[in-house]
PDB file of N, CA and C in Angstrom:
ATOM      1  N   UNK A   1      14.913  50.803  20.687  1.00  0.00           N
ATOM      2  CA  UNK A   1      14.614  50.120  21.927  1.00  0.00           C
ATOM      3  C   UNK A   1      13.318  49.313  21.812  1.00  0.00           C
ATOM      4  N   UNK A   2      12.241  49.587  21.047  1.00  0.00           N
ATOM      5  CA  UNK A   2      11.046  49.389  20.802  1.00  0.00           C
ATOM      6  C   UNK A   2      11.509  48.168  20.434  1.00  0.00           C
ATOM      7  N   UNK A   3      12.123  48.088  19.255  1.00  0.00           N
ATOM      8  CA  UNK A   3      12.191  47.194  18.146  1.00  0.00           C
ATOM      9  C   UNK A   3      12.788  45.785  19.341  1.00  0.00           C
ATOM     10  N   UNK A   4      13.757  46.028  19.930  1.00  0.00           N
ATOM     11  CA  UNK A   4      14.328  45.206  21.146  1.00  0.00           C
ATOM     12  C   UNK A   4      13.718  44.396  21.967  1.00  0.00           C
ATOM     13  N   UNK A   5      12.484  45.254  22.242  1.00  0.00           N
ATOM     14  CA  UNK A   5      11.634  44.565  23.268  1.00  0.00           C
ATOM     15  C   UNK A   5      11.154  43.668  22.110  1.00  0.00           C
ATOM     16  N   UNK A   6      10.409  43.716  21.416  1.00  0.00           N
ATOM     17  CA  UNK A   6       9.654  43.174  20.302  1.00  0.00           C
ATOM     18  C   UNK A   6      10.356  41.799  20.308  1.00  0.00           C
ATOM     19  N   UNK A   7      11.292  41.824  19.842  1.00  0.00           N
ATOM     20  CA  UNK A   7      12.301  40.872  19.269  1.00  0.00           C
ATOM     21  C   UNK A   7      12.827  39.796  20.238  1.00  0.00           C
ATOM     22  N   UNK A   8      12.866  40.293  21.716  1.00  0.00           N
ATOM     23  CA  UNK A   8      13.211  39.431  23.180  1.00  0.00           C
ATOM     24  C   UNK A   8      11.574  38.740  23.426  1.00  0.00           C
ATOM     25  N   UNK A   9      10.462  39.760  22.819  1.00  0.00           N
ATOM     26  CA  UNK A   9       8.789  39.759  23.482  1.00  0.00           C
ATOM     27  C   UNK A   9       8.674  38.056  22.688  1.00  0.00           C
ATOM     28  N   UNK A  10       8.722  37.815  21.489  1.00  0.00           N
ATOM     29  CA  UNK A  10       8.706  37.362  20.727  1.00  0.00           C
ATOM     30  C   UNK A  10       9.597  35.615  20.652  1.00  0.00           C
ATOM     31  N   UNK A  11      10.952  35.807  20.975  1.00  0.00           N
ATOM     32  CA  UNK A  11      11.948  34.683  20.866  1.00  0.00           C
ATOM     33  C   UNK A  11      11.543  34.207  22.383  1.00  0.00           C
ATOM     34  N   UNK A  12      11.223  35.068  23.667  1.00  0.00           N
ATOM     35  CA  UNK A  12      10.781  34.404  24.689  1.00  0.00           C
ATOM     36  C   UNK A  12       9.537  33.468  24.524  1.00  0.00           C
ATOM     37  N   UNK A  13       8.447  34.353  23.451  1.00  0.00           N
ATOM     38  CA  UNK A  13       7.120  33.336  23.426  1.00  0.00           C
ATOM     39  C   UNK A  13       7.773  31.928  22.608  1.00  0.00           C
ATOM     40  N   UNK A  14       8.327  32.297  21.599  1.00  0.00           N
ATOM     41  CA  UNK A  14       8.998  30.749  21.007  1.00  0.00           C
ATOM     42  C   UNK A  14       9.688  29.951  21.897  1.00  0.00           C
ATOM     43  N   UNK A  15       9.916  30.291  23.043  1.00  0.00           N
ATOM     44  CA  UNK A  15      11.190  29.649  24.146  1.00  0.00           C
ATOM     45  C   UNK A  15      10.106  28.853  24.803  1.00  0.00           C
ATOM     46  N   UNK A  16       9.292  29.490  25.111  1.00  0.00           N
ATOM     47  CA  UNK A  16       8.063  29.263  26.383  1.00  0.00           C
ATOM     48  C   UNK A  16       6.882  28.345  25.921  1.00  0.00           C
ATOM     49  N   UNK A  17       6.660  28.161  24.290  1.00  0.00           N
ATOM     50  CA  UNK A  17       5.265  27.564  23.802  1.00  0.00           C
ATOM     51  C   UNK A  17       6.236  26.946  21.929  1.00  0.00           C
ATOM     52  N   UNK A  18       7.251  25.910  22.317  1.00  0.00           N
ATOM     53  CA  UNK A  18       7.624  25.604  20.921  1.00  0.00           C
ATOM     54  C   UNK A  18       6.998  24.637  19.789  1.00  0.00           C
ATOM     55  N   UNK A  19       6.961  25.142  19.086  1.00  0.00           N
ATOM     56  CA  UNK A  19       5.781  24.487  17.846  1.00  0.00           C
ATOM     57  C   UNK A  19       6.496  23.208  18.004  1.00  0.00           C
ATOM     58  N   UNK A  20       5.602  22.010  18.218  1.00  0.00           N
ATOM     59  CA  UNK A  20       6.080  20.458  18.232  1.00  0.00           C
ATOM     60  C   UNK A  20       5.804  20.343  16.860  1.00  0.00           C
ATOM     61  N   UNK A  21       6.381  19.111  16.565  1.00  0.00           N
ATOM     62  CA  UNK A  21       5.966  18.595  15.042  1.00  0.00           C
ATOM     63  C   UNK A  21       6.038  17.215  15.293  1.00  0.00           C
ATOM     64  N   UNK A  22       5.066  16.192  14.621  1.00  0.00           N
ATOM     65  CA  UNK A  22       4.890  15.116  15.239  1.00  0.00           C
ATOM     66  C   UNK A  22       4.615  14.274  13.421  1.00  0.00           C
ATOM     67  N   UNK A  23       5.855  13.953  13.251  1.00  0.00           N
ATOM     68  CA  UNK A  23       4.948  12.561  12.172  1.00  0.00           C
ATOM     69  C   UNK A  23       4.819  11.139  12.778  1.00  0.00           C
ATOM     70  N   UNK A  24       3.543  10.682  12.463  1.00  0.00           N
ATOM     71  CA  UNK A  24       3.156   9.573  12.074  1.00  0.00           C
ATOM     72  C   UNK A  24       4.048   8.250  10.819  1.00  0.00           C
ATOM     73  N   UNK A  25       3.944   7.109  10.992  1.00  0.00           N
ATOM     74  CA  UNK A  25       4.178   6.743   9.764  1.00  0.00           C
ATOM     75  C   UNK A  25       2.719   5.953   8.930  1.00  0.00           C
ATOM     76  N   UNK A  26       2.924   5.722   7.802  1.00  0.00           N
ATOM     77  CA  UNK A  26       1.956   5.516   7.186  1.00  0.00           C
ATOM     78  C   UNK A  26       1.383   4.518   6.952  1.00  0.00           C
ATOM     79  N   UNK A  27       0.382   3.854   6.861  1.00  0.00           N
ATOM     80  CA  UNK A  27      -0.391   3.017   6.776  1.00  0.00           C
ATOM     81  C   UNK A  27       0.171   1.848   5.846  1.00  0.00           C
ATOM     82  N   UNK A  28       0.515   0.368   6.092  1.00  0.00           N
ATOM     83  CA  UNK A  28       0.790   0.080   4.457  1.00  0.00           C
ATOM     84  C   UNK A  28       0.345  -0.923   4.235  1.00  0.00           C
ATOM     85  N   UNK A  29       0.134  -1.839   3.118  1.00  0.00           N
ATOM     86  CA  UNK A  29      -0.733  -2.834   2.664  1.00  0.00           C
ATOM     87  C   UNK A  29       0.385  -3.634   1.702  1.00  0.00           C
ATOM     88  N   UNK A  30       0.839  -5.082   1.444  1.00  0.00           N
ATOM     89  CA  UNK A  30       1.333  -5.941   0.902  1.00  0.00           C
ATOM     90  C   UNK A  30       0.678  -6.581   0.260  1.00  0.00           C
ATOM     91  N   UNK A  31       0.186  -6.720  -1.149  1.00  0.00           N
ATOM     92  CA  UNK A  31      -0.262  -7.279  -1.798  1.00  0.00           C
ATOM     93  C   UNK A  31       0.995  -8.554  -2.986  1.00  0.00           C
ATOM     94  N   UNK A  32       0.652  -9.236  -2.284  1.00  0.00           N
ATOM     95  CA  UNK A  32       1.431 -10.818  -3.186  1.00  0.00           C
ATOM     96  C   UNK A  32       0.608 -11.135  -4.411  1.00  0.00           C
ATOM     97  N   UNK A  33       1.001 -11.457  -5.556  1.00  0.00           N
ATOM     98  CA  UNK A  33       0.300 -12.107  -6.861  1.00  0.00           C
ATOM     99  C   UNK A  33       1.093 -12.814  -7.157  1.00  0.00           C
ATOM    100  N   UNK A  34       0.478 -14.501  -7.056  1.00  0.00           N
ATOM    101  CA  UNK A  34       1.311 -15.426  -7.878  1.00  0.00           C
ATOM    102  C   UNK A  34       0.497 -16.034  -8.693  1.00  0.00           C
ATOM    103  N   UNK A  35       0.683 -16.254 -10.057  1.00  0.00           N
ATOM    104  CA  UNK A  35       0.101 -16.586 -11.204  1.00  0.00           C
ATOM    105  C   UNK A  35       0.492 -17.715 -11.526  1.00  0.00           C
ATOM    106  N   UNK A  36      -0.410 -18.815 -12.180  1.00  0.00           N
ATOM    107  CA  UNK A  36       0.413 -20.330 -12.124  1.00  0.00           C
ATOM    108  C   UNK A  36      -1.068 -21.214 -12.486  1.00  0.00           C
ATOM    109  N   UNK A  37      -0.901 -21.799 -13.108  1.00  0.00           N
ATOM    110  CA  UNK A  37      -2.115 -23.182 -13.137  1.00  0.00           C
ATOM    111  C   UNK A  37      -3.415 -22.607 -13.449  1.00  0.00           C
ATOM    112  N   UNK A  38      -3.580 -21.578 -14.093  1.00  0.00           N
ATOM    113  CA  UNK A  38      -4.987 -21.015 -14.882  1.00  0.00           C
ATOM    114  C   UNK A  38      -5.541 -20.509 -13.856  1.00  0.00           C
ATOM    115  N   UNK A  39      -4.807 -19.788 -12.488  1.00  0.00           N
ATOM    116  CA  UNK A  39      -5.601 -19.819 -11.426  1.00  0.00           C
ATOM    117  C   UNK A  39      -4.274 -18.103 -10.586  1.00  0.00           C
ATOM    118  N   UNK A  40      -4.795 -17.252 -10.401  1.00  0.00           N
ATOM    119  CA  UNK A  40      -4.415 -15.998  -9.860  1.00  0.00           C
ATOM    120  C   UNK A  40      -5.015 -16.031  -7.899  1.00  0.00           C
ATOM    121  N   UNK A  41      -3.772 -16.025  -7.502  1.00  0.00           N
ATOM    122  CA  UNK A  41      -3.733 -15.616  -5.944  1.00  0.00           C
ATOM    123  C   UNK A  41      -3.335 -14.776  -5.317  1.00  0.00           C
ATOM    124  N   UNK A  42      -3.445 -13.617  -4.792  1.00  0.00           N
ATOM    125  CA  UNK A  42      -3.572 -12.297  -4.188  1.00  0.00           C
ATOM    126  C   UNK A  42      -3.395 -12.641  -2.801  1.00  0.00           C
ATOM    127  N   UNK A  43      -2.691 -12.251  -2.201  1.00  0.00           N
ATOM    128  CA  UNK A  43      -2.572 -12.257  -0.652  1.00  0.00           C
ATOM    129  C   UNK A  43      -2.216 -10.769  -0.104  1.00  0.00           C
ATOM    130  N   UNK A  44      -3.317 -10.500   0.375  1.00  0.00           N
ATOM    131  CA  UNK A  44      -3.432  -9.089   0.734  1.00  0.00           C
ATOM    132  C   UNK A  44      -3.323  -9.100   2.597  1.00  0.00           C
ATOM    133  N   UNK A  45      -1.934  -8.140   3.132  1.00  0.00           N
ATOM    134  CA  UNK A  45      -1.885  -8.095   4.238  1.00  0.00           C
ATOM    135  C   UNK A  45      -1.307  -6.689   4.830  1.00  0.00           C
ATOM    136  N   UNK A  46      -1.788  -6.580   6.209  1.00  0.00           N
ATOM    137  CA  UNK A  46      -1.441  -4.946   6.318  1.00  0.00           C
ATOM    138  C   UNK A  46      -1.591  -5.257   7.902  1.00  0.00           C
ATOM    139  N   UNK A  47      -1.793  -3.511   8.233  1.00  0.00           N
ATOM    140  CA  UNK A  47      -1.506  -3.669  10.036  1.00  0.00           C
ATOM    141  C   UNK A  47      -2.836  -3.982  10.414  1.00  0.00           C
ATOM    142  N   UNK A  48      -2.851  -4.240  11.541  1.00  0.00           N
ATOM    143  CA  UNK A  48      -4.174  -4.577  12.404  1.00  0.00           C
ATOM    144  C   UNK A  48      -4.574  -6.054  12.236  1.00  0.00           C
ATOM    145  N   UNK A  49      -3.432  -6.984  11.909  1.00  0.00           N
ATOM    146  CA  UNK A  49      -4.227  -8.421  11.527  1.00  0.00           C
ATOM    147  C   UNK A  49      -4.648  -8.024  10.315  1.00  0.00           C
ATOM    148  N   UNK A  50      -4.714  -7.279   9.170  1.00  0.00           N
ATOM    149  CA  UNK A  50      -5.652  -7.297   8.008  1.00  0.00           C
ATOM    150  C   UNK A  50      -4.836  -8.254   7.749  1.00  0.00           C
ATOM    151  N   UNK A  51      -5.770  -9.987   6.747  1.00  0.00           N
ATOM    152  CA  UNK A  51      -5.034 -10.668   5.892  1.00  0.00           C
ATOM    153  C   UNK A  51      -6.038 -11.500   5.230  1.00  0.00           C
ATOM    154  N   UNK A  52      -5.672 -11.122   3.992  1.00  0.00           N
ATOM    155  CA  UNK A  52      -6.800 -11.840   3.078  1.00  0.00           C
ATOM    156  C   UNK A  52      -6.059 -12.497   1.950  1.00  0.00           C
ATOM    157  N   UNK A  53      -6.610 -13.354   1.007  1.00  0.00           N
ATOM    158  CA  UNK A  53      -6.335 -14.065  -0.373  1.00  0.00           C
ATOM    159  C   UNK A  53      -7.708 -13.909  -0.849  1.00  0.00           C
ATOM    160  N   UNK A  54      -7.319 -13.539  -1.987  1.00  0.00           N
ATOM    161  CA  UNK A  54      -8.319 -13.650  -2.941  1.00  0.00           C
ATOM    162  C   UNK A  54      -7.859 -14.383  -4.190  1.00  0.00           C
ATOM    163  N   UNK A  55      -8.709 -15.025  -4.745  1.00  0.00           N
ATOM    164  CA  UNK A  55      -8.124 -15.653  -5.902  1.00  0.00           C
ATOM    165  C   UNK A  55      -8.991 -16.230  -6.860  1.00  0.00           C
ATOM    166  N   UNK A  56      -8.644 -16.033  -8.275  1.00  0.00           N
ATOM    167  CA  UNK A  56      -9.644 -15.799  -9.535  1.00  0.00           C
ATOM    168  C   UNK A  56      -8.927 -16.679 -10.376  1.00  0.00           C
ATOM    169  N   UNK A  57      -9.421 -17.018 -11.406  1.00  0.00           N
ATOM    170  CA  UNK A  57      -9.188 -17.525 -12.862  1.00  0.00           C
ATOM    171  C   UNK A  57      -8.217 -16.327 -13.492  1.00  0.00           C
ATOM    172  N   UNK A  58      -7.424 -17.564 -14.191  1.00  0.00           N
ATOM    173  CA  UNK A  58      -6.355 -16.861 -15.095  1.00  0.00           C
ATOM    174  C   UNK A  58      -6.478 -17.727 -16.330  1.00  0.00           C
ATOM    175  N   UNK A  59      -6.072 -17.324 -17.299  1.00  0.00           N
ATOM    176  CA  UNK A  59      -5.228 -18.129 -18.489  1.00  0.00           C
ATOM    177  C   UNK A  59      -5.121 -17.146 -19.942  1.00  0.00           C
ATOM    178  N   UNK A  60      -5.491 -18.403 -21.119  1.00  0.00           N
ATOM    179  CA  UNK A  60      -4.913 -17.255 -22.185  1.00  0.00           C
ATOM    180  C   UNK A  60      -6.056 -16.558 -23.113  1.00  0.00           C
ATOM    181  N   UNK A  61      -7.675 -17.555 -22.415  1.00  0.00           N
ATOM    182  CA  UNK A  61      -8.702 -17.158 -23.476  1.00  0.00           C
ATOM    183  C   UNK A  61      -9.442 -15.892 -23.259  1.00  0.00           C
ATOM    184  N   UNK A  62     -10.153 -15.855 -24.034  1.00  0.00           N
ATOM    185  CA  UNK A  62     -10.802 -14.301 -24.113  1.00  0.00           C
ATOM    186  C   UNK A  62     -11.676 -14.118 -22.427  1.00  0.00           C
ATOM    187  N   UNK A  63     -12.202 -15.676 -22.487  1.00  0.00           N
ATOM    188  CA  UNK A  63     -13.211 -15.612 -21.180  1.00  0.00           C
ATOM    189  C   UNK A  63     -12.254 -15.302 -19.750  1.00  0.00           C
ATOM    190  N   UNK A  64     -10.988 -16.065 -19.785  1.00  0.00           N
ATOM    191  CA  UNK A  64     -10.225 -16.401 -18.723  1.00  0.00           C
ATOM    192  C   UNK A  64      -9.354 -14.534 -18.455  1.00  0.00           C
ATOM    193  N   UNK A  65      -9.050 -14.075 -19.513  1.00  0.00           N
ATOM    194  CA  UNK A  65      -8.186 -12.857 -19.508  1.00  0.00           C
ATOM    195  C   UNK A  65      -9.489 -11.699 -19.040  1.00  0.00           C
ATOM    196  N   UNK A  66     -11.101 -12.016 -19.298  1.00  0.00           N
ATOM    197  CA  UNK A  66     -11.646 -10.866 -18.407  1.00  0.00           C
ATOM    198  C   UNK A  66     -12.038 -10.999 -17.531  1.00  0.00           C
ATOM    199  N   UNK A  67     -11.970 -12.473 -16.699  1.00  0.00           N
ATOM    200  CA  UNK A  67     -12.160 -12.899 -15.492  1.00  0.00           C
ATOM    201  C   UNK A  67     -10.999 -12.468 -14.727  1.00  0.00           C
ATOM    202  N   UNK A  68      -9.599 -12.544 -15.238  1.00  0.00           N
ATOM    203  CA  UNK A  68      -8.279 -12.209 -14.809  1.00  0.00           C
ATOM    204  C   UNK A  68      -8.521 -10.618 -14.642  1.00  0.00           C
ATOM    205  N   UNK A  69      -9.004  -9.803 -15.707  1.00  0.00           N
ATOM    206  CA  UNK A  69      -8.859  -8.349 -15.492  1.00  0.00           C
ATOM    207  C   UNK A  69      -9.743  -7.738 -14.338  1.00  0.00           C
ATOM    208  N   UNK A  70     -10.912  -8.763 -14.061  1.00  0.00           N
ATOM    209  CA  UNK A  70     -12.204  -7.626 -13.217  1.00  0.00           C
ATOM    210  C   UNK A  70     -11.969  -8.826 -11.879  1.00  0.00           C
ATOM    211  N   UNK A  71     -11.046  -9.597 -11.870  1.00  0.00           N
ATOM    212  CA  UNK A  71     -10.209 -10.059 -10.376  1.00  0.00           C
ATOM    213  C   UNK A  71      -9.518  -9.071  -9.620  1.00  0.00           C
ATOM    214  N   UNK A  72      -8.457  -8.398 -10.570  1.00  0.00           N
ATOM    215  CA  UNK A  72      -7.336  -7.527 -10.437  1.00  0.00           C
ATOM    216  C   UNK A  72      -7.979  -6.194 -10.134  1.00  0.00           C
ATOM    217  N   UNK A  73      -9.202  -5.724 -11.298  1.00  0.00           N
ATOM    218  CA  UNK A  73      -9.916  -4.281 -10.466  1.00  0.00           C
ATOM    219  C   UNK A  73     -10.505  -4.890  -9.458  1.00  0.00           C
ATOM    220  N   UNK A  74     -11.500  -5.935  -8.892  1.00  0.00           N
ATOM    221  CA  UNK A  74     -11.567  -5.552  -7.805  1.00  0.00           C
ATOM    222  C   UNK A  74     -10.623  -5.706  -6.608  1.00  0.00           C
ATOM    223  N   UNK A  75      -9.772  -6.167  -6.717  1.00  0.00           N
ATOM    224  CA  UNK A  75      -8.599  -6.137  -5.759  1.00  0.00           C
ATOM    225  C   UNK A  75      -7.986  -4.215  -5.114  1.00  0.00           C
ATOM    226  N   UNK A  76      -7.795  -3.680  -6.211  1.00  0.00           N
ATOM    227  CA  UNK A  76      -7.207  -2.878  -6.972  1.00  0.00           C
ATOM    228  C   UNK A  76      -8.413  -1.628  -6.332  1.00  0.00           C
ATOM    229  N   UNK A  77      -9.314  -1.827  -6.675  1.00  0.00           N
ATOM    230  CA  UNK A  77     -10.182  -0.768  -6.801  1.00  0.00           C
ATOM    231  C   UNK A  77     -10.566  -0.948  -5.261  1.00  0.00           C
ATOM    232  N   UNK A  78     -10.506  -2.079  -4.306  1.00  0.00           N
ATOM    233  CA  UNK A  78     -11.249  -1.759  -3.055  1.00  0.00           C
ATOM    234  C   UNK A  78      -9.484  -1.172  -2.281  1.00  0.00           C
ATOM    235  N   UNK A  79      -8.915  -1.205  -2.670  1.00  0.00           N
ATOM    236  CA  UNK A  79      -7.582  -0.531  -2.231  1.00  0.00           C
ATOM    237  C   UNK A  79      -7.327   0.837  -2.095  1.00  0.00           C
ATOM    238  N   UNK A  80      -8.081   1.584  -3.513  1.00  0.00           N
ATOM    239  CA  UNK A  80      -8.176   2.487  -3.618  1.00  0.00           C
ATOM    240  C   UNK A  80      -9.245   3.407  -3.231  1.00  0.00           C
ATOM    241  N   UNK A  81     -10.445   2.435  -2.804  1.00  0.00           N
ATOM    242  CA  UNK A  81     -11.461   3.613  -2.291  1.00  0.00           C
ATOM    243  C   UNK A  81     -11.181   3.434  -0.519  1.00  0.00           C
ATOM    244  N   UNK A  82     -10.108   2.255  -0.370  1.00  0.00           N
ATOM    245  CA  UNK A  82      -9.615   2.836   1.070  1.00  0.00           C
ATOM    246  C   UNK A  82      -9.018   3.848   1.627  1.00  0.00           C
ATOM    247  N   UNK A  83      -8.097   4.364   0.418  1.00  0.00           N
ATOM    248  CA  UNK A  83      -7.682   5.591   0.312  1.00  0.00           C
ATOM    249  C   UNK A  83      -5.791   5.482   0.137  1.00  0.00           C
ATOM    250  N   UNK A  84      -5.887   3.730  -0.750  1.00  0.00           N
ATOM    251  CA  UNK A  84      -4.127   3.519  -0.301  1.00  0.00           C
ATOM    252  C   UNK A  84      -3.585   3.948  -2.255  1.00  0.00           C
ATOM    253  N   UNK A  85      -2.485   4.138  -2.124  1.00  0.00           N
ATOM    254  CA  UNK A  85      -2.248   4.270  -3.651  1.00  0.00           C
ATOM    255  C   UNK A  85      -0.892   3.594  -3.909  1.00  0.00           C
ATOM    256  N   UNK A  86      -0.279   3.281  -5.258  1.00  0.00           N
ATOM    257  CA  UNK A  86       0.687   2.322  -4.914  1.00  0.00           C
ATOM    258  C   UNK A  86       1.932   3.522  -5.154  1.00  0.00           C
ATOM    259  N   UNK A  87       2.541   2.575  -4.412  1.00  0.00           N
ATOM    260  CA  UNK A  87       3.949   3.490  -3.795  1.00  0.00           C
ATOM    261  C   UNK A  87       5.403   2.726  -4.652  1.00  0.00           C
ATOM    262  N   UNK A  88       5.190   1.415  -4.779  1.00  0.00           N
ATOM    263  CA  UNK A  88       6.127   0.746  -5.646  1.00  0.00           C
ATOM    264  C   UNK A  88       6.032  -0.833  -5.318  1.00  0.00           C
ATOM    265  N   UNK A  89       6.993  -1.437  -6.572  1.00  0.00           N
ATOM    266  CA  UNK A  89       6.832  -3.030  -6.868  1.00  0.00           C
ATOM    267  C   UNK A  89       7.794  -3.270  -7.056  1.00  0.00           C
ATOM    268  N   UNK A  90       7.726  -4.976  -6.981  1.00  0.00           N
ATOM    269  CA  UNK A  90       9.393  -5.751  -7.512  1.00  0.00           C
ATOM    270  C   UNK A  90       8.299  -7.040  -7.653  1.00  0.00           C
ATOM    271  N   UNK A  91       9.485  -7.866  -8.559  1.00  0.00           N
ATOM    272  CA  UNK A  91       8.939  -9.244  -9.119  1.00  0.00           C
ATOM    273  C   UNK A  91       9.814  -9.908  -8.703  1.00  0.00           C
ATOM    274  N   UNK A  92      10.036 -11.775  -9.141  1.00  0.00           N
ATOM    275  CA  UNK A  92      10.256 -12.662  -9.047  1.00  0.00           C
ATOM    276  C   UNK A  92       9.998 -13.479  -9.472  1.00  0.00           C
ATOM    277  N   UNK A  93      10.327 -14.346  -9.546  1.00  0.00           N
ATOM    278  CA  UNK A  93       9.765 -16.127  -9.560  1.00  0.00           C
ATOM    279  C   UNK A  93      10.019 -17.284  -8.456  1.00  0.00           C
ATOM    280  N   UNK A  94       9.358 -18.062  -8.473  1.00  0.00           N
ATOM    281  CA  UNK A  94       9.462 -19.218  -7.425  1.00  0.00           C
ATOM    282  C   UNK A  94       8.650 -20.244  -7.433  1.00  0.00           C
ATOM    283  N   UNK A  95       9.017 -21.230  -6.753  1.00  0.00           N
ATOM    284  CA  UNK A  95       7.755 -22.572  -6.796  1.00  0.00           C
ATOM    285  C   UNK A  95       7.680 -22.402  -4.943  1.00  0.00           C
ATOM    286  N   UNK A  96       5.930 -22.426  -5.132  1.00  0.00           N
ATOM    287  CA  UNK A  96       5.288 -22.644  -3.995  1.00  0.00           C
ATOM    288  C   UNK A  96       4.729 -24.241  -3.891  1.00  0.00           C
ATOM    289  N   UNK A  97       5.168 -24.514  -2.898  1.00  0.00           N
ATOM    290  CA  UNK A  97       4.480 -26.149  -2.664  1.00  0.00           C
ATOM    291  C   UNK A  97       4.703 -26.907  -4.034  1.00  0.00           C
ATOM    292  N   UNK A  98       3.751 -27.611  -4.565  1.00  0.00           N
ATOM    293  CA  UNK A  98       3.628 -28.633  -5.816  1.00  0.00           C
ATOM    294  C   UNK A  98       3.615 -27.542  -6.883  1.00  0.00           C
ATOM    295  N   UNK A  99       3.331 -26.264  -6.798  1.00  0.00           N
ATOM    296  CA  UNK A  99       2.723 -25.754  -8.265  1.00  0.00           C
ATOM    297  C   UNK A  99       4.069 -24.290  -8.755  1.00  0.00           C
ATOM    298  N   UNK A 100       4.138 -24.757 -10.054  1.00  0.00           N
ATOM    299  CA  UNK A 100       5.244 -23.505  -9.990  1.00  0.00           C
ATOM    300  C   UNK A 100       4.859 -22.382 -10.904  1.00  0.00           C
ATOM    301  N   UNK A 101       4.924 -21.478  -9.849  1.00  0.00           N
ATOM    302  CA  UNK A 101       4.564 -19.841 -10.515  1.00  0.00           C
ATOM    303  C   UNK A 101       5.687 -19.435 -11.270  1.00  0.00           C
ATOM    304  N   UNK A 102       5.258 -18.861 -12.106  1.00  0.00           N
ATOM    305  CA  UNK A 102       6.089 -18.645 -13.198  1.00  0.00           C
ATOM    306  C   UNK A 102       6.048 -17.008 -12.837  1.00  0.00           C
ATOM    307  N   UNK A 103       5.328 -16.121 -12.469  1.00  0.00           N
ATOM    308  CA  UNK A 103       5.353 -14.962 -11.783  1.00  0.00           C
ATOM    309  C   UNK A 103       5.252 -14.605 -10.173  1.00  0.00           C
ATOM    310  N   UNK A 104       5.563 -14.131  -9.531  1.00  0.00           N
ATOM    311  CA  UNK A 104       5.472 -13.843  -8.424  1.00  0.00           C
ATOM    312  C   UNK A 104       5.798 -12.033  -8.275  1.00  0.00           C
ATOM    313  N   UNK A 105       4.540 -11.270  -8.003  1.00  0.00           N
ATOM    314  CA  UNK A 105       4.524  -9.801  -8.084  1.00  0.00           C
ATOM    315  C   UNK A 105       4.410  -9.177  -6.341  1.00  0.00           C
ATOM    316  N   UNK A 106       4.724  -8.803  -6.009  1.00  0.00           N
ATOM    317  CA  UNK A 106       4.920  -7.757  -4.866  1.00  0.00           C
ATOM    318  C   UNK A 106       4.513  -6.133  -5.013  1.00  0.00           C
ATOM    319  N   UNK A 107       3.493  -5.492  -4.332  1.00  0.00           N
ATOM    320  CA  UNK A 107       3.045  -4.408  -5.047  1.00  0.00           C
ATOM    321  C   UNK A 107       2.695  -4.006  -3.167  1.00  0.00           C
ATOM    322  N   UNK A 108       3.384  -2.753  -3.217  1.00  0.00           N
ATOM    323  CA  UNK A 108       3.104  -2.165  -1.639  1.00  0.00           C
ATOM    324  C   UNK A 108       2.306  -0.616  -1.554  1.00  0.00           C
ATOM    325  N   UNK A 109       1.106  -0.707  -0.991  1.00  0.00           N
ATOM    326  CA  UNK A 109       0.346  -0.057  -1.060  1.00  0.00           C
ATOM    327  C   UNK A 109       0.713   0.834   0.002  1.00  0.00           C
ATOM    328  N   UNK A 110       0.123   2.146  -0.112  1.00  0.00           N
ATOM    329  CA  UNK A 110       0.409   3.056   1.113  1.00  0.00           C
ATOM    330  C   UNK A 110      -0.742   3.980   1.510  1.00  0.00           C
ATOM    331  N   UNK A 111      -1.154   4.463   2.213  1.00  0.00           N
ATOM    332  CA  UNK A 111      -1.955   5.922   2.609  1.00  0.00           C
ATOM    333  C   UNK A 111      -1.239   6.790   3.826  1.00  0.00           C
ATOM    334  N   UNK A 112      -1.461   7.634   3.742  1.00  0.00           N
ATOM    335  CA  UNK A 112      -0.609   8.850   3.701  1.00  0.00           C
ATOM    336  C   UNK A 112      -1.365   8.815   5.254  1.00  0.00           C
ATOM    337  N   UNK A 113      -0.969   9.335   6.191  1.00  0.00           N
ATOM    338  CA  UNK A 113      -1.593   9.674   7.558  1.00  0.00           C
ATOM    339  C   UNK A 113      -2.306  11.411   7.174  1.00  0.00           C
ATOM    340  N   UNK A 114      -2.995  11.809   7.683  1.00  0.00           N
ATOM    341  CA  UNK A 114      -4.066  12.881   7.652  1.00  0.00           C
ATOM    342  C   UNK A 114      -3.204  13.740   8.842  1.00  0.00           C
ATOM    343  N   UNK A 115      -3.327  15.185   8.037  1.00  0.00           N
ATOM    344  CA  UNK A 115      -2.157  15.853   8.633  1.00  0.00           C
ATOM    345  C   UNK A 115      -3.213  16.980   9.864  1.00  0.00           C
TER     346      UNK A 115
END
């Protein structure tokens, strides 16, 4: 009988006070790279109005490929001390306006909502 009450004491408090569960969805960030004309463009956009371009030197020389690499970390790296990490990519090609990119990268950033 003990055990009875217990068991009614119990499924009534779950009846009366039920654990909600609530997700959020997550934060996300669109980063565009189109490469083309010795010249790298980043179009970085997300919620709240965030929308930026950034854009650096590209090509094939020693000077141009570490101007290209410490473009990309800082892109890259202020992404990550926001707290977004990448979640996945797809490519392409296309011509924008007069100039034709020979790459076109898509890279979607995410952060996780705080539980």
């Amino acid at each position: 009988m003990k055990k009875l009450f217990w068991l009614c004491a119990c499924l009534l408090a779950l009846l009366v006070n039920p654990v909600t569960c609530s997700a959020q969805s997550p934060d996300i960030v669109v980063v565009r790279i189109a490469d083309a004309g010795g010249k790298v463009r980043c179009a970085i956009t997300g919620a709240k109005g965030r929308s930026e371009v950034v854009e650096f030197d590209s090509g094939a020389s020693e000077k141009s490929l570490t101007a290209a690499g410490q473009g990309y970390y800082n892109v890259f790296d202020k992404l990550y001390q926001e707290g977004y990490s990448l979640q996945s990519t797809f490519t392409g090609q296309g011509i924008i306006g007069s100039n034709v990119y020979t790459s076109l990268i898509t890279l979607l950033f995410v952060k996780n909502p705080k539980p």
